[in-house]
N, C-alpha and C. Protein backbone atom coordinates (compact mmCIF):
# COMPACT_ATOMS: atom_id res chain seq x y z
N UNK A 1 0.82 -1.19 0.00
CA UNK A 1 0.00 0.00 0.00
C UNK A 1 0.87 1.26 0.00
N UNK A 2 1.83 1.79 0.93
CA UNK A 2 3.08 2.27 1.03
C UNK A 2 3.86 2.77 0.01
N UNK A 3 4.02 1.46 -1.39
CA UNK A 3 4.50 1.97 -2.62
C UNK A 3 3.67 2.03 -3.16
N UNK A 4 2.18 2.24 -3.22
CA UNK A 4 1.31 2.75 -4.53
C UNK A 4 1.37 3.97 -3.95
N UNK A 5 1.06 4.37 -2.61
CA UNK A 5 0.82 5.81 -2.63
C UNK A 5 2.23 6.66 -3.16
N UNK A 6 3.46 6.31 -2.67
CA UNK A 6 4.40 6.66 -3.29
C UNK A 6 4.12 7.09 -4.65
N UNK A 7 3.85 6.10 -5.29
CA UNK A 7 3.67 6.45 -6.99
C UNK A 7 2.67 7.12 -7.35
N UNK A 8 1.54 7.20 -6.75
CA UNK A 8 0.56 8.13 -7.12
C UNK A 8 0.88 9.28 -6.88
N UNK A 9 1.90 9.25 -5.69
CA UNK A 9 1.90 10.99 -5.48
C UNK A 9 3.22 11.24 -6.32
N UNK A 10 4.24 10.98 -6.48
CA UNK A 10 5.81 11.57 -7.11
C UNK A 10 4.50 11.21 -8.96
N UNK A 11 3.45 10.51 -9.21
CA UNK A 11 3.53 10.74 -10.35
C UNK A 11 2.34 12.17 -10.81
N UNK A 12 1.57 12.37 -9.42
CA UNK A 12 0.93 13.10 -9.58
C UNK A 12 2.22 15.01 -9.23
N UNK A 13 2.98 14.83 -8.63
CA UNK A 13 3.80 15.81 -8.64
C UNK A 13 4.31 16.27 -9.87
N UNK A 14 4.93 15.40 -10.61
CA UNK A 14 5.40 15.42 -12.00
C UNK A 14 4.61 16.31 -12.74
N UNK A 15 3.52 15.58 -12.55
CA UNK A 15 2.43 15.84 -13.61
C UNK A 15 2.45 17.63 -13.01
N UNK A 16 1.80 17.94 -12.17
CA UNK A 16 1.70 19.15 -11.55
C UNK A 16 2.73 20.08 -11.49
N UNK A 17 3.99 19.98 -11.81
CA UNK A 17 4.78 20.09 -11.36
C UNK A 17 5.21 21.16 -12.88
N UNK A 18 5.04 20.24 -14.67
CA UNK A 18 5.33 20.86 -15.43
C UNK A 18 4.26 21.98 -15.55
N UNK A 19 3.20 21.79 -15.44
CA UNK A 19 2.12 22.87 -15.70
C UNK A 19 2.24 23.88 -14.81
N UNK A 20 2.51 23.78 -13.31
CA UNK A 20 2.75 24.77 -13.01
C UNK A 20 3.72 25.61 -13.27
N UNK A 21 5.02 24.99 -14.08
CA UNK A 21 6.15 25.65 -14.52
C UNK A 21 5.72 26.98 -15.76
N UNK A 22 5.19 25.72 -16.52
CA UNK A 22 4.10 26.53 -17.68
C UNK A 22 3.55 27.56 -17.52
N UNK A 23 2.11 27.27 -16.90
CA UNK A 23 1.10 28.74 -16.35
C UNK A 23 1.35 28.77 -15.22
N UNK A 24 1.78 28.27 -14.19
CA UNK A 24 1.86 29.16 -12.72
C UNK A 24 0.01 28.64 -12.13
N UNK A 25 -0.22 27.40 -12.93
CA UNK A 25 -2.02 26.99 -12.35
C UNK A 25 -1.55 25.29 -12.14
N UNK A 26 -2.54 25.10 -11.17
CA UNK A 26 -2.63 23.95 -11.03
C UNK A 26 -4.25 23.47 -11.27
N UNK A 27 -4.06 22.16 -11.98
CA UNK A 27 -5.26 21.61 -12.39
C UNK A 27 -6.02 21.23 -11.40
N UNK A 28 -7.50 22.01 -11.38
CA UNK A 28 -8.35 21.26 -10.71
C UNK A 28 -9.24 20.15 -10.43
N UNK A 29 -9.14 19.69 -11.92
CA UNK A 29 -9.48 18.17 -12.04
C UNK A 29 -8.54 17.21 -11.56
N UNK A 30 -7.05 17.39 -11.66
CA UNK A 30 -6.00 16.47 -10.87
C UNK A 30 -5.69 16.70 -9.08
N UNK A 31 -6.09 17.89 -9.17
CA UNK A 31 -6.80 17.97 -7.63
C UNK A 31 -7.61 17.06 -7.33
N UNK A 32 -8.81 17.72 -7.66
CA UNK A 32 -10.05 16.60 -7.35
C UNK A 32 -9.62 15.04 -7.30
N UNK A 33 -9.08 14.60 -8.73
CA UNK A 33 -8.77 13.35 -8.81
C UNK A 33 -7.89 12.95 -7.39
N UNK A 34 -7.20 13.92 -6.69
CA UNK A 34 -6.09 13.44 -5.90
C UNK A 34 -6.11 13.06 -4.58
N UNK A 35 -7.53 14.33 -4.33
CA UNK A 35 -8.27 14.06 -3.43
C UNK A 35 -9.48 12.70 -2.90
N UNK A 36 -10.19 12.30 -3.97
CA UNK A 36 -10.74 11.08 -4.10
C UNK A 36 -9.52 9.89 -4.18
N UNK A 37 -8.23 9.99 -4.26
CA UNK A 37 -7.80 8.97 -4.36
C UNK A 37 -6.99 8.72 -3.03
N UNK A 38 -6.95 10.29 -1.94
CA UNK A 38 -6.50 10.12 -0.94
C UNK A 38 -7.63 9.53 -0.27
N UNK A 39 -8.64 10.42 -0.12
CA UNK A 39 -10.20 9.31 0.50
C UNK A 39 -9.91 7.79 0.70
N UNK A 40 -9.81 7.70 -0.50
CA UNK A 40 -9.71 5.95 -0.77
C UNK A 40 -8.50 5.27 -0.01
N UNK A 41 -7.69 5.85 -0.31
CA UNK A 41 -5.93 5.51 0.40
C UNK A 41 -6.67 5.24 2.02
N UNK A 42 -6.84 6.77 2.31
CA UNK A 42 -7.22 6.68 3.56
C UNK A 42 -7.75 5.12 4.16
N UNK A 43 -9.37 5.00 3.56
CA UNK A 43 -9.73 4.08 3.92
C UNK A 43 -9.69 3.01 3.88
N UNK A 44 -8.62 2.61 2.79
CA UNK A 44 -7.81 1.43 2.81
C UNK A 44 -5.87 1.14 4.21
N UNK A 45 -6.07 2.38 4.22
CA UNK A 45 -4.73 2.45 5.04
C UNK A 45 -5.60 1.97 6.61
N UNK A 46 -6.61 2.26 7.10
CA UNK A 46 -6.96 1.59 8.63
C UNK A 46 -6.85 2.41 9.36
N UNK A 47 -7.01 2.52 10.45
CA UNK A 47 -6.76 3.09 11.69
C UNK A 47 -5.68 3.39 12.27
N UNK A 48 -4.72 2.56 11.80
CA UNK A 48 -3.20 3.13 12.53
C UNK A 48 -2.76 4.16 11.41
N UNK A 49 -2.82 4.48 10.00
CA UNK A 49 -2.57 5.94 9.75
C UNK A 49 -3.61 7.15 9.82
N UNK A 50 -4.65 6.83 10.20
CA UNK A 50 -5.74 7.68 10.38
C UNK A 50 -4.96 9.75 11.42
N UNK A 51 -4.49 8.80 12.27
CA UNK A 51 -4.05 9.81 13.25
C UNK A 51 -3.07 10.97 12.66
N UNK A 52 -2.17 10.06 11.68
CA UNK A 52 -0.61 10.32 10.91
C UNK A 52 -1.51 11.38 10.03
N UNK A 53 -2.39 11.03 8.88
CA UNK A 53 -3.03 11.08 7.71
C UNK A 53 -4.11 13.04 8.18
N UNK A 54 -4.51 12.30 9.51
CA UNK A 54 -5.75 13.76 9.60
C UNK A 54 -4.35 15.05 10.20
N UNK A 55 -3.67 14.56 11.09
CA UNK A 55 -2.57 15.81 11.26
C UNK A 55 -1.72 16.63 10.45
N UNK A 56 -1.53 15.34 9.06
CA UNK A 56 -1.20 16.04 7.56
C UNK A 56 -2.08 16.74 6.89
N UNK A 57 -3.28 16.40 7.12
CA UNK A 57 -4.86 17.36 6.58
C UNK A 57 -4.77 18.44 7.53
N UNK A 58 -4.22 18.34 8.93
CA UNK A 58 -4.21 19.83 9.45
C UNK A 58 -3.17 20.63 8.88
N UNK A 59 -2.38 20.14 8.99
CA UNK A 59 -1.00 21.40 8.14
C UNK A 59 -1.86 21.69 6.53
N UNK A 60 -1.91 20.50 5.82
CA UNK A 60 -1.89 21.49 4.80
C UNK A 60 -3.57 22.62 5.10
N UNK A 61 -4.79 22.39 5.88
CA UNK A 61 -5.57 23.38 6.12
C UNK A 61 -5.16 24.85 6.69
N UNK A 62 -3.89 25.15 7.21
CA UNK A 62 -3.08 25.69 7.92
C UNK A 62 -2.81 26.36 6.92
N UNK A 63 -1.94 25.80 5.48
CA UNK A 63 -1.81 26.46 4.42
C UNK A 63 -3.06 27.08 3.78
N UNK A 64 -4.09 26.85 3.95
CA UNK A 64 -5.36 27.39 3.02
C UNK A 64 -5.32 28.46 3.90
N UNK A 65 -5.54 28.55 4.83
CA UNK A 65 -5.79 29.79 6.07
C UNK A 65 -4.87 30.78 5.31
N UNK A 66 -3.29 30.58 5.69
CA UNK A 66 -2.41 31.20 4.77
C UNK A 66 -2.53 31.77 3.44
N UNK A 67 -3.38 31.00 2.53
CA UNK A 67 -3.55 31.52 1.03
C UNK A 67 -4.93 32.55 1.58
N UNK A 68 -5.79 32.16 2.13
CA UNK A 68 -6.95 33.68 2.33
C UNK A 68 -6.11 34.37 2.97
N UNK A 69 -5.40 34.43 4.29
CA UNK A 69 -4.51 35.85 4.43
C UNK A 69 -3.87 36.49 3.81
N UNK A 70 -3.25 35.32 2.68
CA UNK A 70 -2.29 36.32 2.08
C UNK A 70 -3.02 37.09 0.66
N UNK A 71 -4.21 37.20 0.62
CA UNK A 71 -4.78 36.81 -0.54
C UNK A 71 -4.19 35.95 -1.86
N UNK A 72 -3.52 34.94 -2.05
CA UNK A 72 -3.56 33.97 -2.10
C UNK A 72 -2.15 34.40 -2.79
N UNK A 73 -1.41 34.77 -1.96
CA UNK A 73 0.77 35.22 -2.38
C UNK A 73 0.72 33.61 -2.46
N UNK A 74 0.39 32.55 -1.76
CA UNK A 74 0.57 30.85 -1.88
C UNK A 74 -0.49 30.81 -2.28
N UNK A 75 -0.57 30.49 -3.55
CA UNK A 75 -2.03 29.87 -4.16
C UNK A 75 -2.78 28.65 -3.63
N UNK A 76 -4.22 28.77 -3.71
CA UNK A 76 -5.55 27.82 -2.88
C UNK A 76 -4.94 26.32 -3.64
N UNK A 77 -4.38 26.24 -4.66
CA UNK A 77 -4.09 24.91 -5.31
C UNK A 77 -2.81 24.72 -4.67
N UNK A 78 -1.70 25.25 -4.48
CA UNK A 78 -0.82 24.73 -3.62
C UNK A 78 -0.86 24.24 -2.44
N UNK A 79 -2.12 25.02 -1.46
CA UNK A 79 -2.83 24.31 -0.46
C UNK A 79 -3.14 23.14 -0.29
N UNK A 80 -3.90 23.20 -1.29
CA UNK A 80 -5.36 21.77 -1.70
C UNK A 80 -3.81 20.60 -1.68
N UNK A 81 -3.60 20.66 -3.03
CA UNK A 81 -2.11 19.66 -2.69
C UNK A 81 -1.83 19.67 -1.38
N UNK A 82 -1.19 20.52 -0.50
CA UNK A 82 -0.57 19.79 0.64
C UNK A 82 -1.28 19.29 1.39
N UNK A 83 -2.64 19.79 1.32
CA UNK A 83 -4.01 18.72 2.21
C UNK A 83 -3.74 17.52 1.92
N UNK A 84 -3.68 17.31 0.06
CA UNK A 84 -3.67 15.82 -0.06
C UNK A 84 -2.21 15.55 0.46
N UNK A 85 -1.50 15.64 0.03
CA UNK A 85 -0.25 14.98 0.43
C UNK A 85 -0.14 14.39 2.10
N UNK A 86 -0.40 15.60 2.61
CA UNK A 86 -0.17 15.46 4.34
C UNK A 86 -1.30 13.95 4.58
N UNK A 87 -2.63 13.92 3.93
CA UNK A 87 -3.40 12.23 4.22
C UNK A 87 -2.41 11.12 3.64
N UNK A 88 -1.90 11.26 2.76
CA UNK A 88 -0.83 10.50 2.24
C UNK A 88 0.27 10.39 3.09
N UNK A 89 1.00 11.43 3.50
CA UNK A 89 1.69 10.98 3.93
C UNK A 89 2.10 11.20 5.37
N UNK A 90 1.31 11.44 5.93
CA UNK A 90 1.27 12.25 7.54
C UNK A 90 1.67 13.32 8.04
N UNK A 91 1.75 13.77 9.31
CA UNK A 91 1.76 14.87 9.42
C UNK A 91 3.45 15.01 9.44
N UNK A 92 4.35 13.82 9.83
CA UNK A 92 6.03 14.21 10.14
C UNK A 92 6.57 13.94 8.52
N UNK A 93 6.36 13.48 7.59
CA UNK A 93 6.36 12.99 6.17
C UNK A 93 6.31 14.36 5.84
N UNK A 94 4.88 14.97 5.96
CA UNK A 94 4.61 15.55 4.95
C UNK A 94 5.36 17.34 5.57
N UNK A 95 6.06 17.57 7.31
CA UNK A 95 6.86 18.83 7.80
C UNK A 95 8.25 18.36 6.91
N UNK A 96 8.51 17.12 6.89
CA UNK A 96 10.05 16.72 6.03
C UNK A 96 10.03 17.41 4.60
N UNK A 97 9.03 17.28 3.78
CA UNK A 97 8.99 17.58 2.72
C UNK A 97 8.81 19.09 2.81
N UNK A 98 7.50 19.93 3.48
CA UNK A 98 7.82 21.20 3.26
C UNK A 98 9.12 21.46 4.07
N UNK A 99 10.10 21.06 4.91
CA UNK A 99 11.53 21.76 5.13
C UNK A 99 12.34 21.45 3.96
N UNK A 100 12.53 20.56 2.94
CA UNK A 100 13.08 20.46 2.13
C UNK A 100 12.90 21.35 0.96
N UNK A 101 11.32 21.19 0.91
CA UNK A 101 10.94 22.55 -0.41
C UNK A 101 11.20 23.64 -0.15
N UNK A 102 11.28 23.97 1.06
CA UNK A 102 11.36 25.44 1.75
C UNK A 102 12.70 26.27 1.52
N UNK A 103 13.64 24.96 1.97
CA UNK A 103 15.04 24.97 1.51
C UNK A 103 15.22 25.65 0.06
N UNK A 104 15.05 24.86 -0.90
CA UNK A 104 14.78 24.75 -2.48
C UNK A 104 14.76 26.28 -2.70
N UNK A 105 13.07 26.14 -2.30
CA UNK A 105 12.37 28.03 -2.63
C UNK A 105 13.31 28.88 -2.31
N UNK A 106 13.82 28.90 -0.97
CA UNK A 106 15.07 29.61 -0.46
C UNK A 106 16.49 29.81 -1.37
N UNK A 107 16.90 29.25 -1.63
CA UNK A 107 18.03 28.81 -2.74
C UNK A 107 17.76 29.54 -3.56
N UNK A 108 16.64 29.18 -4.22
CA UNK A 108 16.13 29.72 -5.75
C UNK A 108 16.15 30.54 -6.05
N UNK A 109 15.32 31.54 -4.68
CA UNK A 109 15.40 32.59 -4.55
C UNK A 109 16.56 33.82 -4.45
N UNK A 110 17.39 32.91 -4.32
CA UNK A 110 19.01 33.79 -3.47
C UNK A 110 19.33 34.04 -5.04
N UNK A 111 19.44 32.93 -5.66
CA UNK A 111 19.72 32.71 -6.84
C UNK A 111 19.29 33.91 -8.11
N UNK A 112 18.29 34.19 -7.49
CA UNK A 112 17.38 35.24 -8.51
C UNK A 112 17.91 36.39 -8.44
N UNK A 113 17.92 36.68 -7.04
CA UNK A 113 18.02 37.94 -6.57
C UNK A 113 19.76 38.20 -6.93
N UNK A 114 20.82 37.24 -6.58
CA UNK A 114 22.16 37.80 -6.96
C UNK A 114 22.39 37.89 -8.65
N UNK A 115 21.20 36.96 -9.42
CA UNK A 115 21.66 37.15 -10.71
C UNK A 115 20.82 38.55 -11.28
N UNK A 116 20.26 39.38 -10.70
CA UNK A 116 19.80 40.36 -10.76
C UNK A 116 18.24 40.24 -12.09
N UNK A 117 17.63 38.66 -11.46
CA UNK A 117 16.64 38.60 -12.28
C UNK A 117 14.99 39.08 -11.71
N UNK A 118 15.35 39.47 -10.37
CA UNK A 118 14.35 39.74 -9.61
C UNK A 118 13.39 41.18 -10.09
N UNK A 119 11.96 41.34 -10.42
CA UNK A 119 11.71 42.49 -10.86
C UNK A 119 10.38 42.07 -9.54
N UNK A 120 9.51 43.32 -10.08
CA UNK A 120 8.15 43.66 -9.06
C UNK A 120 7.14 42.10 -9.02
N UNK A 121 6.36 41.39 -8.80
CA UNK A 121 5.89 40.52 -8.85
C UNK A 121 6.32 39.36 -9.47
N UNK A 122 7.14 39.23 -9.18
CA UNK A 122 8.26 37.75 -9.47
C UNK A 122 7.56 36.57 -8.46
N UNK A 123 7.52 35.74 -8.98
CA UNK A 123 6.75 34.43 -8.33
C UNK A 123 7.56 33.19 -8.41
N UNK A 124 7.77 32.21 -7.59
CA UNK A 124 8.71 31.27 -8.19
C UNK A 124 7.43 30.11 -8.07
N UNK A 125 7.03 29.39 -8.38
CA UNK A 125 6.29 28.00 -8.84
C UNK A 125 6.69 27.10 -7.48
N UNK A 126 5.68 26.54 -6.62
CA UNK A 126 6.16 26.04 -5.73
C UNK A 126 5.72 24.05 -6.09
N UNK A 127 5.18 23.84 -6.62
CA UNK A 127 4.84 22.68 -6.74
C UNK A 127 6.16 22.04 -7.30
N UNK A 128 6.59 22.60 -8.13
CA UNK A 128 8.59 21.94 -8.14
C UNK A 128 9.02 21.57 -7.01
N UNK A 129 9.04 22.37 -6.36
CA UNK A 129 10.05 22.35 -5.60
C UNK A 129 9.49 21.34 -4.40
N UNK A 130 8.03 21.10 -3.81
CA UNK A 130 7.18 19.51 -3.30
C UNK A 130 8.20 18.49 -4.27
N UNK A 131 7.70 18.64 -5.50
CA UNK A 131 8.14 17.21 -6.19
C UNK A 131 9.56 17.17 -5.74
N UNK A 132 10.45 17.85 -5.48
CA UNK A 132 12.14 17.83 -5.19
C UNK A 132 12.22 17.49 -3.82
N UNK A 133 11.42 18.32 -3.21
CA UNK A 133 11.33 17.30 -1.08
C UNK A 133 10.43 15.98 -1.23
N UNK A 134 9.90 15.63 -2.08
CA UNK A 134 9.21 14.52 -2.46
C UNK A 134 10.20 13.34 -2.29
N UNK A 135 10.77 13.14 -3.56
CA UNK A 135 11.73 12.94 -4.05
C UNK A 135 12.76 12.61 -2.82
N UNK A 136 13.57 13.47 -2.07
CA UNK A 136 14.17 13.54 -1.10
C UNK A 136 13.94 12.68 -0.42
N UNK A 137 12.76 12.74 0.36
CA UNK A 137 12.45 12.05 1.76
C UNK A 137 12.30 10.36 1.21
N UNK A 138 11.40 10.31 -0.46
CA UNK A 138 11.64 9.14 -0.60
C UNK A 138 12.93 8.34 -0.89
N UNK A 139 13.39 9.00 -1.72
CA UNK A 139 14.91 8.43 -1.24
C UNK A 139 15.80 8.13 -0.17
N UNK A 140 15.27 8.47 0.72
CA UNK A 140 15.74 8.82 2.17
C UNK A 140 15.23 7.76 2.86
N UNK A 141 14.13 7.26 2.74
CA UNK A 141 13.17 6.35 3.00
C UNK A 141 13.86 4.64 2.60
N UNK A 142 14.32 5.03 1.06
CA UNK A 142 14.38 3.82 0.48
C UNK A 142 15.91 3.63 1.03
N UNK A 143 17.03 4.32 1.24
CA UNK A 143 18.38 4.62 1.24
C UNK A 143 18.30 3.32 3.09
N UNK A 144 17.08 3.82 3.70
CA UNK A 144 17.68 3.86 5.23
C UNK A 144 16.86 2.21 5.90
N UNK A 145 15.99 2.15 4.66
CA UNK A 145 15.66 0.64 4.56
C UNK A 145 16.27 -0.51 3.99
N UNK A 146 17.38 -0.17 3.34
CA UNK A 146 18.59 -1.03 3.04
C UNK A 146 19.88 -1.14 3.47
């Protein structure tokens, strides 16, 4: 169970991942889809990730709060994703991955700003940078089980 969700999510990142590079949108039908397929995860995963699964649904709700304050500087679809992700992958899974993306964004950013590409409403695409702490932790995962 463990490695399907794996693959649903690094393939649903991918996927999300070029389009947002593209337009700076994330699809709401692969939302939706991601969400019905966490439902399902859920209720196939049982009771012992239930606890893991709803504390990852609190962080990423934490982020939606964040996108209405900020009027949405973190877009409502970057949210929605980390809702799903955090049922997927719990609530300590899914703080690993945003410290890793966070990292990333950080970097990126330094990056911008010394190459003097930074102008007035510059945005950097954050769903990359999930798929890259994605990525990470699963490797990290697979590295520390062998």
């Amino acid at each position: 169970m463990l490695v399907i969700s794996r693959i649903i999510c690094i393939g649903m990142l991918a996927g999300l991942s070029v389009t947002d590079l593209k337009s700076r949108r994330i699809s709401g039908s692969v939302l939706i889809l991601g969400s019905i397929l966490a439902a399902v995860y859920l209720a196939l995963a049982g009771r012992e990730h239930l606890w893991a699964a709803m504390g990852g649904l609190a962080v990423g709700l934490v982020f939606v709060l964040v996108s209405r304050v900020t009027g949405e500087q973190l877009g409502y679809g970057d949210s929605w994703l980390l809702c799903i992700l955090g049922v997927y992958l719990g609530v300590w899974n899914l703080l690993e991955v945003l410290c890793i993306s966070w990292i990333g964004v950080a970097a990126a950013a330094a990056a911008v700003l010394m190459l003097h590409r930074y102008r007035r409403g510059t945005t950097l695409p954050l769903v990359p940078f999930l798929a890259a702490g994605y990525a990470v932790m699963w490797a990290e995962e697979i590295l520390l089980l062998h």
